[in-house]
N, C-alpha and C. Protein backbone atom coordinates (compact mmCIF):
# COMPACT_ATOMS: atom_id res chain seq x y z
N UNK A 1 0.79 -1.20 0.00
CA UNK A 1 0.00 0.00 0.00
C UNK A 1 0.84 1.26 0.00
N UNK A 2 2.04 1.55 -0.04
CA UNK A 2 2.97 2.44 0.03
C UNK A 2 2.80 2.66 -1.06
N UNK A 3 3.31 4.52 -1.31
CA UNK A 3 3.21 4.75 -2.48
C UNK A 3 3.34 6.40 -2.06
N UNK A 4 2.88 7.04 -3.04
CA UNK A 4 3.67 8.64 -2.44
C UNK A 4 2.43 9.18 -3.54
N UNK A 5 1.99 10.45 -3.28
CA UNK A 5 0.64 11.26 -3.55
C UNK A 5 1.19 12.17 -4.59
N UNK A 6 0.59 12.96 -4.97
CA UNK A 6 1.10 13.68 -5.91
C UNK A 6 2.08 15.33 -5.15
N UNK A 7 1.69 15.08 -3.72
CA UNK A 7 2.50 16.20 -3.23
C UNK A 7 3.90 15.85 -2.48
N UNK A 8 4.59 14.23 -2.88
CA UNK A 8 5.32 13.78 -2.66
C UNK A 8 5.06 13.44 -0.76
N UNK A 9 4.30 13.31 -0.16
CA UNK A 9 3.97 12.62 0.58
C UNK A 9 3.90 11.34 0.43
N UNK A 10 4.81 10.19 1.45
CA UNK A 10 4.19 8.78 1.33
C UNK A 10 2.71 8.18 2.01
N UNK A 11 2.24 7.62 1.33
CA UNK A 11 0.86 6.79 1.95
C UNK A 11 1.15 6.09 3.14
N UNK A 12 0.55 6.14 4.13
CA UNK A 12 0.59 4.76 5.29
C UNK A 12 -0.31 3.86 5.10
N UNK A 13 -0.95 4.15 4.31
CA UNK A 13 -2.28 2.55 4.09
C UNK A 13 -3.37 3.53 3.22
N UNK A 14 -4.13 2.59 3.23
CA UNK A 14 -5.94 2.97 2.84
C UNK A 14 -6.77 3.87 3.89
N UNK A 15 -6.96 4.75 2.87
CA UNK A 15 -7.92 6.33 3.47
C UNK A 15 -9.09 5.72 4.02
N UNK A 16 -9.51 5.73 4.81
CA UNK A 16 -11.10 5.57 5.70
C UNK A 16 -12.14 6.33 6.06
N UNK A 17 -13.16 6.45 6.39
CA UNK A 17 -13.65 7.13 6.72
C UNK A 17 -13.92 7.64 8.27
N UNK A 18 -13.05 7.05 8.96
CA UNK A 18 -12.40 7.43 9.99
C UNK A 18 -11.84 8.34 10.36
N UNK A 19 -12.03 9.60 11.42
CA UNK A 19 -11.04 10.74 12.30
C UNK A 19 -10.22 10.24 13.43
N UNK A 20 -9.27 11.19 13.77
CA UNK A 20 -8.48 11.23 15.15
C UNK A 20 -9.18 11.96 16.04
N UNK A 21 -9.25 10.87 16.91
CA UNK A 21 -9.89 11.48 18.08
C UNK A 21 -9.16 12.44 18.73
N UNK A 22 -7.95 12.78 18.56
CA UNK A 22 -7.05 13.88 18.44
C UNK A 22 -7.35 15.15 18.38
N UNK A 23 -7.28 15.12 16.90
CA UNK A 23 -7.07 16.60 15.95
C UNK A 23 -7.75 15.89 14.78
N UNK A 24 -9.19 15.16 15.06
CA UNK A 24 -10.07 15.26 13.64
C UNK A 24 -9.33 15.41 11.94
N UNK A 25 -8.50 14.68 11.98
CA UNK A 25 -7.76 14.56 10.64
C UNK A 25 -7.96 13.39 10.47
N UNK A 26 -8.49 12.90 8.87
CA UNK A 26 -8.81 11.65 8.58
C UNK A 26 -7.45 10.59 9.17
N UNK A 27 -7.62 9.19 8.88
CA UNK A 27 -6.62 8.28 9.76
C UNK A 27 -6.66 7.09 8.30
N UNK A 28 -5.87 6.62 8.25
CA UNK A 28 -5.82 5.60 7.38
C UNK A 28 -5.47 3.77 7.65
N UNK A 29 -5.70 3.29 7.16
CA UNK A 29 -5.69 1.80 7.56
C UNK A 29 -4.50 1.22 7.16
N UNK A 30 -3.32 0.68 8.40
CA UNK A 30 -2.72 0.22 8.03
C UNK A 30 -2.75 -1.09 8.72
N UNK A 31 -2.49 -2.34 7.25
CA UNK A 31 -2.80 -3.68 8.27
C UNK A 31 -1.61 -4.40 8.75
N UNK A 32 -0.84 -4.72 9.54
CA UNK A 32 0.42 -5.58 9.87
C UNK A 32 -0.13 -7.45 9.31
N UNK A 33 0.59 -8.29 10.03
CA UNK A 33 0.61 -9.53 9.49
C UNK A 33 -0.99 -9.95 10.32
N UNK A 34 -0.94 -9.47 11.53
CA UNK A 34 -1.78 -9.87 12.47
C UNK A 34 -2.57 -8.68 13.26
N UNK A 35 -2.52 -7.61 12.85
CA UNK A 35 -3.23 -6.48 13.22
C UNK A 35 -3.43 -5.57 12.79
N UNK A 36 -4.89 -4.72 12.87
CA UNK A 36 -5.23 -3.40 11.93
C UNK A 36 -4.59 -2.52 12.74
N UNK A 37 -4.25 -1.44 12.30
CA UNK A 37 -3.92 -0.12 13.00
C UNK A 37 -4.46 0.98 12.13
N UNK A 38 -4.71 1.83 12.73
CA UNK A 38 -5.30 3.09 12.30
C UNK A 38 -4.12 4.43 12.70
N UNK A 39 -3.74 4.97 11.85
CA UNK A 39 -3.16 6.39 11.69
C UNK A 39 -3.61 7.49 10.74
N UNK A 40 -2.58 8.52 11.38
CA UNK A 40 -2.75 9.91 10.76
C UNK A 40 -1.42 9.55 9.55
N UNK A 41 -1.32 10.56 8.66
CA UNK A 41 -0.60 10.41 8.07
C UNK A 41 1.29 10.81 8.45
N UNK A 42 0.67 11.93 9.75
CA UNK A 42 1.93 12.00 10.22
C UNK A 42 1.59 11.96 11.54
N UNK A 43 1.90 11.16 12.67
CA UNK A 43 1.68 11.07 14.08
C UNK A 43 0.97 9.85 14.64
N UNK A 44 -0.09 10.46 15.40
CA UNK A 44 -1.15 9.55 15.77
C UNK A 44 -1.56 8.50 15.44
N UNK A 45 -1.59 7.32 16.45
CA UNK A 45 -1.52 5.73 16.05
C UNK A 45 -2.81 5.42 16.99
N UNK A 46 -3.70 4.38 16.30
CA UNK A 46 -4.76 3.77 16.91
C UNK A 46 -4.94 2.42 16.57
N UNK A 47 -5.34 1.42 17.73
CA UNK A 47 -5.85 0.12 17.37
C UNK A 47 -7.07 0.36 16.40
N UNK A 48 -8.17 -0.81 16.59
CA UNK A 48 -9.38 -0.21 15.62
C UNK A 48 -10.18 -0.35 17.33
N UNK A 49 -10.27 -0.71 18.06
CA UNK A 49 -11.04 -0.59 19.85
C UNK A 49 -10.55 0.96 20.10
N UNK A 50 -9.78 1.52 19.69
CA UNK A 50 -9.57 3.09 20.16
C UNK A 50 -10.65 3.77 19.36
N UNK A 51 -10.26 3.83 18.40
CA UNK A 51 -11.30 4.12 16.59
C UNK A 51 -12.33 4.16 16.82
N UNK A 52 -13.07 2.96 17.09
CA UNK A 52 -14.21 2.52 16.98
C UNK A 52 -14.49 2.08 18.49
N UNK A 53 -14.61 2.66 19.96
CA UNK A 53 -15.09 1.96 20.82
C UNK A 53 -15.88 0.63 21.52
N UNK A 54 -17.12 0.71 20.28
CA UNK A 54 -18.12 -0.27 20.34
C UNK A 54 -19.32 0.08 21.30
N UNK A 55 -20.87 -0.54 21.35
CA UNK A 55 -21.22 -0.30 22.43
C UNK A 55 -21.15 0.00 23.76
N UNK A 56 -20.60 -0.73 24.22
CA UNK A 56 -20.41 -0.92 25.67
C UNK A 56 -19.46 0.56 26.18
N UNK A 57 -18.88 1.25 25.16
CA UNK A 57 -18.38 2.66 25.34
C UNK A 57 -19.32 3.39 25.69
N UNK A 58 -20.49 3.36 24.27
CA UNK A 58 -21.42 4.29 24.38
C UNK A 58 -22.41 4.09 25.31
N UNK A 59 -22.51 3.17 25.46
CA UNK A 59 -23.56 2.69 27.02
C UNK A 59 -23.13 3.42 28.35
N UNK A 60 -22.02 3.18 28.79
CA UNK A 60 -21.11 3.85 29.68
C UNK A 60 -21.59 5.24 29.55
N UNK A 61 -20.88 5.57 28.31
CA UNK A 61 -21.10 7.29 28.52
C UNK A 61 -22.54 8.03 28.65
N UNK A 62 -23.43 7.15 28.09
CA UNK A 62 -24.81 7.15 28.11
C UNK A 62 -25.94 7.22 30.04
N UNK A 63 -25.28 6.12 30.47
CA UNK A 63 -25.39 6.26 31.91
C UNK A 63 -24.77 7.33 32.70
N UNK A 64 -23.46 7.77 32.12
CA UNK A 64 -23.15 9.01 32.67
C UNK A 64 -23.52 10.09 33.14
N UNK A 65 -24.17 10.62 31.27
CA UNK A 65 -24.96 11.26 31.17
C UNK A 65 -26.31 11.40 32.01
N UNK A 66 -26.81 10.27 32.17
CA UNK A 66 -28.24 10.24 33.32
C UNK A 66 -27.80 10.23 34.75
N UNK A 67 -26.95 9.87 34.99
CA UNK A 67 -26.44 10.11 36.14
C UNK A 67 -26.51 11.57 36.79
N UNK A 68 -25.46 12.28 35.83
CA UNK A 68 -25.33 13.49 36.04
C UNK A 68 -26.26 14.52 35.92
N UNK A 69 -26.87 13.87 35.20
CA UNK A 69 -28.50 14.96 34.75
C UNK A 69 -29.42 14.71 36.00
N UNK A 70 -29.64 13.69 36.53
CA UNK A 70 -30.35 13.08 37.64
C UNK A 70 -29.80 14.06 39.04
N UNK A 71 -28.64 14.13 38.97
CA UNK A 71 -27.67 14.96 40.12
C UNK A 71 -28.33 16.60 40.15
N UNK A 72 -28.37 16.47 39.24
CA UNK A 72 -28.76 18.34 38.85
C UNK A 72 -30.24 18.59 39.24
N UNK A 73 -31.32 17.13 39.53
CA UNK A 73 -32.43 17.35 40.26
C UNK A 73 -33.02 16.56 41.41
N UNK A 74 -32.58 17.25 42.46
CA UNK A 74 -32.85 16.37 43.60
C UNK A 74 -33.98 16.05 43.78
């Protein structure tokens, strides 16, 4: 998947439709022998469980949320 763009930048993998939870700059797919990774083109490294949380993230943060909203009315 290497390869260099027309602004002489090299590629790290396949463009996604994926951001950095960072600095919101798309991240690209790079796969090893035995694992996906997700990056920026310069920096920032992610598994795909960072990337993509899954439910059980959003559930969490979801109860949070009622928690805290619940707090605010006694």
């Amino acid at each position: 998947m290497a390869g260099e763009t027309s602004d002489g930048l090299r590629l790290v993998g396949r463009p996604t439709i994926f951001v950095c939870p960072e600095c919101n700059s798309m991240v690209y797919e790079c796969v090893d022998s035995d694992c996906i990774r997700f990056r920026r083109r310069l920096g920032h490294e992610y598994t795909a469980e960072q990337i993509c949380p899954g439910p059980e993230a959003s559930l969490r943060q979801a109860w949070a949320n009622v928690v805290r909203t619940l707090a605010l009315y006694p």
